[in-house]
Protein backbone atom coordinates (compact mmCIF):
# COMPACT_ATOMS: atom_id res chain seq x y z
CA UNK A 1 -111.22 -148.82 -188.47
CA UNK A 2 -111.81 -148.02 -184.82
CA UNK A 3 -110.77 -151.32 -183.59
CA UNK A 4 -107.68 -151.44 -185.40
CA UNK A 5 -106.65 -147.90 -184.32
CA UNK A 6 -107.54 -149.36 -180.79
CA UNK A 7 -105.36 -152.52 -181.23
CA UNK A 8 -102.68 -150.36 -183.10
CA UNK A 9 -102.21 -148.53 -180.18
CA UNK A 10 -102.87 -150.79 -177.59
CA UNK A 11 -99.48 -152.05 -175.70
CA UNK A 12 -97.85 -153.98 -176.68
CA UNK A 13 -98.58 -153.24 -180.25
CA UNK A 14 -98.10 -149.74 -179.56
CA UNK A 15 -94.40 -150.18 -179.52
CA UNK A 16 -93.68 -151.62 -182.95
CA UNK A 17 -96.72 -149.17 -184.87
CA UNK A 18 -94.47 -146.20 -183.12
CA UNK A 19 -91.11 -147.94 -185.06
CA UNK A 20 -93.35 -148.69 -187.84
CA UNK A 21 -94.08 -144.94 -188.39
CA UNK A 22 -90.60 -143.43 -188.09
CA UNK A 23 -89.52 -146.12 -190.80
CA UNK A 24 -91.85 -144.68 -193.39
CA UNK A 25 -91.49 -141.25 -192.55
CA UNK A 26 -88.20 -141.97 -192.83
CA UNK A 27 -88.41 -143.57 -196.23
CA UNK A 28 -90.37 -140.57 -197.23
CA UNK A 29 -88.07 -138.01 -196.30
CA UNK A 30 -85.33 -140.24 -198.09
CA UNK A 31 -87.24 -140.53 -201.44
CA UNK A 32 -87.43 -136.52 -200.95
CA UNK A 33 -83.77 -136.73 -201.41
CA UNK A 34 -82.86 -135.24 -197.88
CA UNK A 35 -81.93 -137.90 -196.36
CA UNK A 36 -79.48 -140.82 -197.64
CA UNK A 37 -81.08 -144.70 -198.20
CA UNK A 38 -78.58 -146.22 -196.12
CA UNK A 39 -78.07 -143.25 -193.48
CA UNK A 40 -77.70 -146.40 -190.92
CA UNK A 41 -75.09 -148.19 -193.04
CA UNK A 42 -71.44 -149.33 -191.43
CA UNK A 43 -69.80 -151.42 -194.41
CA UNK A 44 -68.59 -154.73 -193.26
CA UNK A 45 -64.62 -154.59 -194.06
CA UNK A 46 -63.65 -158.19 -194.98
CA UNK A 47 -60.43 -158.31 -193.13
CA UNK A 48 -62.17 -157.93 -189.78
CA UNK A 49 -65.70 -158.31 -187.90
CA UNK A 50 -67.85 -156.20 -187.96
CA UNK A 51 -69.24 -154.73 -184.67
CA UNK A 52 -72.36 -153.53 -183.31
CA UNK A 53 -75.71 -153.27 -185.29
CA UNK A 54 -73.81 -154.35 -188.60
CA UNK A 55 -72.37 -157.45 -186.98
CA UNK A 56 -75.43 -158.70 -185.64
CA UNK A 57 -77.23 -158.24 -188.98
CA UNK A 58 -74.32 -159.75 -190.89
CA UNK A 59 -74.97 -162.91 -188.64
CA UNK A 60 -78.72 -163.02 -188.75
CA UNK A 61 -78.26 -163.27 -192.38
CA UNK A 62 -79.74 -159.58 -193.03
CA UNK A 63 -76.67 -158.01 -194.65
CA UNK A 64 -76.49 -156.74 -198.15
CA UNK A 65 -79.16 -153.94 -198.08
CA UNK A 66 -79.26 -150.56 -196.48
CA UNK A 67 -80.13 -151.43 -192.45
CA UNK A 68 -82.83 -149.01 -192.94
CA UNK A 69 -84.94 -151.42 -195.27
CA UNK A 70 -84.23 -154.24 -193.11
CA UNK A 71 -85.29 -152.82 -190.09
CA UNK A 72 -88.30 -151.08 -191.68
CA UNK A 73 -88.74 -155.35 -192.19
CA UNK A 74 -88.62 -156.04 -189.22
CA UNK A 75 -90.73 -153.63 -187.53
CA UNK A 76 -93.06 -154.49 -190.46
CA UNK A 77 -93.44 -158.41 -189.43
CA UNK A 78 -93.39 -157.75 -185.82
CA UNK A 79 -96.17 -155.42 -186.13
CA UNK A 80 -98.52 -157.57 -188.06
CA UNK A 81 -97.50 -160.79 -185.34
CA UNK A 82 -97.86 -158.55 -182.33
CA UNK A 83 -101.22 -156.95 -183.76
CA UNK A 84 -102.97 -160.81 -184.13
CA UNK A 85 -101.78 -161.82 -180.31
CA UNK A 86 -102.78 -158.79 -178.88
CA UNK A 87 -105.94 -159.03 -181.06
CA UNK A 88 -106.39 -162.51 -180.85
CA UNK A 89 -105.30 -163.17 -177.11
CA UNK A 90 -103.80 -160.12 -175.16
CA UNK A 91 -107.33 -158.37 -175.22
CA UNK A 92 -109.49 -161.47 -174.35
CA UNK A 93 -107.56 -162.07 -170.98
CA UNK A 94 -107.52 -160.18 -167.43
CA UNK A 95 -104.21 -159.15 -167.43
CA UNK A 96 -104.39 -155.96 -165.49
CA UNK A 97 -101.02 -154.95 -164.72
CA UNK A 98 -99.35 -158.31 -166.10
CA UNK A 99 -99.92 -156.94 -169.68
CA UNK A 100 -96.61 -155.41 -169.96
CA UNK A 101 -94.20 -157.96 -168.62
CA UNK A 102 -96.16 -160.39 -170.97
CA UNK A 103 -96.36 -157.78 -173.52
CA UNK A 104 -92.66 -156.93 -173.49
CA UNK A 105 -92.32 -160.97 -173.90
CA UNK A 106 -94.66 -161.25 -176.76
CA UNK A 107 -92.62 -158.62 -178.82
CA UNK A 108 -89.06 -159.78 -178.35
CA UNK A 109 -90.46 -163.36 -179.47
CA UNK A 110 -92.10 -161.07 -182.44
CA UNK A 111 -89.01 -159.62 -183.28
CA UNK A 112 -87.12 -162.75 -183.18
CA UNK A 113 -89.60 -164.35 -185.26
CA UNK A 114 -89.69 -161.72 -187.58
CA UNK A 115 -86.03 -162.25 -188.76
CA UNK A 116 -86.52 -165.45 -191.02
CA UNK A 117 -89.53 -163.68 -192.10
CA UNK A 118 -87.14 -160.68 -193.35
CA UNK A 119 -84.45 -162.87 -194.80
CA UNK A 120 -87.06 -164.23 -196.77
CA UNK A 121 -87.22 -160.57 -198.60
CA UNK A 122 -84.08 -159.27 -198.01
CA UNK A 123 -81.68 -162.02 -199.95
CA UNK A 124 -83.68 -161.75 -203.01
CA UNK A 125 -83.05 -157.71 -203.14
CA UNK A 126 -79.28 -157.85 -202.34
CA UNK A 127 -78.24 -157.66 -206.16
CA UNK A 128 -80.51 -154.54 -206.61
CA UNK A 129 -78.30 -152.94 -203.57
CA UNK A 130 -74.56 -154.14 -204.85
CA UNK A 131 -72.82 -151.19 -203.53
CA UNK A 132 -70.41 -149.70 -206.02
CA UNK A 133 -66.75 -150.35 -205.19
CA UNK A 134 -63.46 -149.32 -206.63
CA UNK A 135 -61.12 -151.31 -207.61
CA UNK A 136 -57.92 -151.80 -209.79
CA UNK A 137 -60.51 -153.59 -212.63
CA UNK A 138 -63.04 -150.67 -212.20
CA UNK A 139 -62.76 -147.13 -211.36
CA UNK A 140 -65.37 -144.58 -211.58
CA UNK A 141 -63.25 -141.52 -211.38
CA UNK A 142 -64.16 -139.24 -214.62
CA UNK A 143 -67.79 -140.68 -214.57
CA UNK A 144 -70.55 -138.39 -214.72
CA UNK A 145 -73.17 -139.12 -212.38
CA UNK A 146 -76.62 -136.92 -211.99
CA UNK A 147 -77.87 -135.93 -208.54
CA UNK A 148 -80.87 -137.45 -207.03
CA UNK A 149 -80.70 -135.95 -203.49
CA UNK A 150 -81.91 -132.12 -202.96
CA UNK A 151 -78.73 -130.95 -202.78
CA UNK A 152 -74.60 -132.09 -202.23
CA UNK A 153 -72.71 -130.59 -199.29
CA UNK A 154 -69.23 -131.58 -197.94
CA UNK A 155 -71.17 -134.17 -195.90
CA UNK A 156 -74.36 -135.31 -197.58
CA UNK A 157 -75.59 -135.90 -201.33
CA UNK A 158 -76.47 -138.54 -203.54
CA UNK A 159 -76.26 -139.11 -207.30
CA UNK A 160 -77.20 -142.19 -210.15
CA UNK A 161 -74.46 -143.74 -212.05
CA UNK A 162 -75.38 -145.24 -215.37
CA UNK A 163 -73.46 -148.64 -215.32
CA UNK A 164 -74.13 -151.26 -218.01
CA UNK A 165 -77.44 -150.19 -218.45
CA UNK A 166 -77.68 -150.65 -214.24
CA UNK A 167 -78.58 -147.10 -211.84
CA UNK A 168 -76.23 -147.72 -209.06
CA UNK A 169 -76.31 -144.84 -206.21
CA UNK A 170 -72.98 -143.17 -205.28
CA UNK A 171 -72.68 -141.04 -202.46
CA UNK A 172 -71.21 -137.78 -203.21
CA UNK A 173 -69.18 -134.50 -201.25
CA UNK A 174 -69.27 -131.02 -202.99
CA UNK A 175 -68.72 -127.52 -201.46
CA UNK A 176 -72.10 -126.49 -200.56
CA UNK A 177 -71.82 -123.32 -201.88
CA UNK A 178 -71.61 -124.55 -205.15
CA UNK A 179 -75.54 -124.94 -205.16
CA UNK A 180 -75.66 -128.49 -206.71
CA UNK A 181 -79.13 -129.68 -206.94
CA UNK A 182 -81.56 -132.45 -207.89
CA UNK A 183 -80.82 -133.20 -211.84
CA UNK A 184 -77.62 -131.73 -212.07
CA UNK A 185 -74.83 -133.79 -214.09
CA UNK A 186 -71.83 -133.82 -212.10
CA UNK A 187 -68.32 -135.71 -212.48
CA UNK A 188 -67.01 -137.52 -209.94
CA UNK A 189 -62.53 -136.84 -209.10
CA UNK A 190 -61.81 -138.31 -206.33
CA UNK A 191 -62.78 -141.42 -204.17
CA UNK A 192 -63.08 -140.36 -200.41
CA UNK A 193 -62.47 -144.11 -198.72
CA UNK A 194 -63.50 -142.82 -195.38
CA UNK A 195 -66.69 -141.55 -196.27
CA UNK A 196 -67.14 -144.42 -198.98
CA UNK A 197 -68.23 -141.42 -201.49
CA UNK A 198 -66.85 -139.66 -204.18
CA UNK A 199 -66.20 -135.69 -204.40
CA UNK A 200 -67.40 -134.19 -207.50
CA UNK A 201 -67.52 -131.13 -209.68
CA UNK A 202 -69.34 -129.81 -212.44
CA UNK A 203 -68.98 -130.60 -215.70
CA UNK A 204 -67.69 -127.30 -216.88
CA UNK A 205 -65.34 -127.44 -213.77
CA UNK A 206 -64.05 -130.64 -214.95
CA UNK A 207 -63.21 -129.92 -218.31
CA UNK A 208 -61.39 -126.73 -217.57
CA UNK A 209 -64.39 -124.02 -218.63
């Protein structure tokens, strides 16, 4: 245990068990319902290209799933490579001060490396993450949905659509004072394109009580 706290902490290692750790306390706080799965997410519109952190994904081949999970993949594999080098090879030589150029080296290489490794994982789990689109064939609007985050504001909630016998997640926008919580069936009236979420009532609401 001591000696892989030591290498876990030991630059250059250091860097990715740092990333490592805000990815699952991340993932924590999301399956706590306070934060959204794909907080990270910029949707890739198909009449242009998409920029930035979504671009680059979309041409390593790691679209399709919230950027959260795929960089929590990332970090993951680049970890365990950069933990057996430094392990391994790092610690067995007399670097002195030449450990962090070289170390800086050995963890881009990681990360690079790490990207088939995550495309191995990530194209397999792109049908569980289909986002849920509206179209002229299917519309959504009238559905009732149940929440799944702690609570819907006019920027932030999340809810589970029964589809087919499928749980798709749908973002939702209520007024916060409305005190929508975890469980509550809700009904979603309007499609908010900018936002790609849906702003919904309650049930009663909906149906005029």
């Amino acid at each position: 245990m001591e000696l892989f706290l030591h290498t876990s902490l030991h630059f250059p290692v250091v860097l990715f068990s740092f990333l490592l750790c805000l990815s699952i306390l991340y993932w924590i706080v999301a399956a706590m319902g306070i934060l959204e799965v794909d907080l990270l997410d910029i949707d890739a519109d198909s009449s242009s290209t998409p920029e930035g952190l979504a671009g680059v994904l979309l041409k390593l081949g790691l679209h399709g799933v919230p950027v959260t999970l795929t960089l929590t993949l990332l970090f993951f594999f680049a970890w365990l490579m950069t933990y057996y080098i430094d392990l391994l090879l790092l610690q067995r030589l007399p670097l002195g001060i030449l450990l962090y150029p070289l170390g800086l080296i050995v963890s881009g290489i990681c990360l690079m490396a790490a990207v088939p490794l995550a495309g191995l994982l990530v194209r397999p789990l792109r049908p569980f993450f289909k986002k849920l689109e509206v179209n002229s064939n299917t519309s959504v609007i009238g559905r009732t949905v149940v929440v799944r985050s702690g609570k819907v504001t006019s920027v932030f909630g999340e809810a589970t659509l029964e589809d087919g016998g499928a749980s798709l997640i749908v973002h939702v926008r209520a007024d916060e004072a409305m005190g929508f919580k975890r469980g509550d069936p809700l009904v979603l009236i309007e499609y908010l394109e900018h936002e790609n979420a849906y702003r919904a009532v309650s049930e009663s609401a909906f149906q005029g009580d």
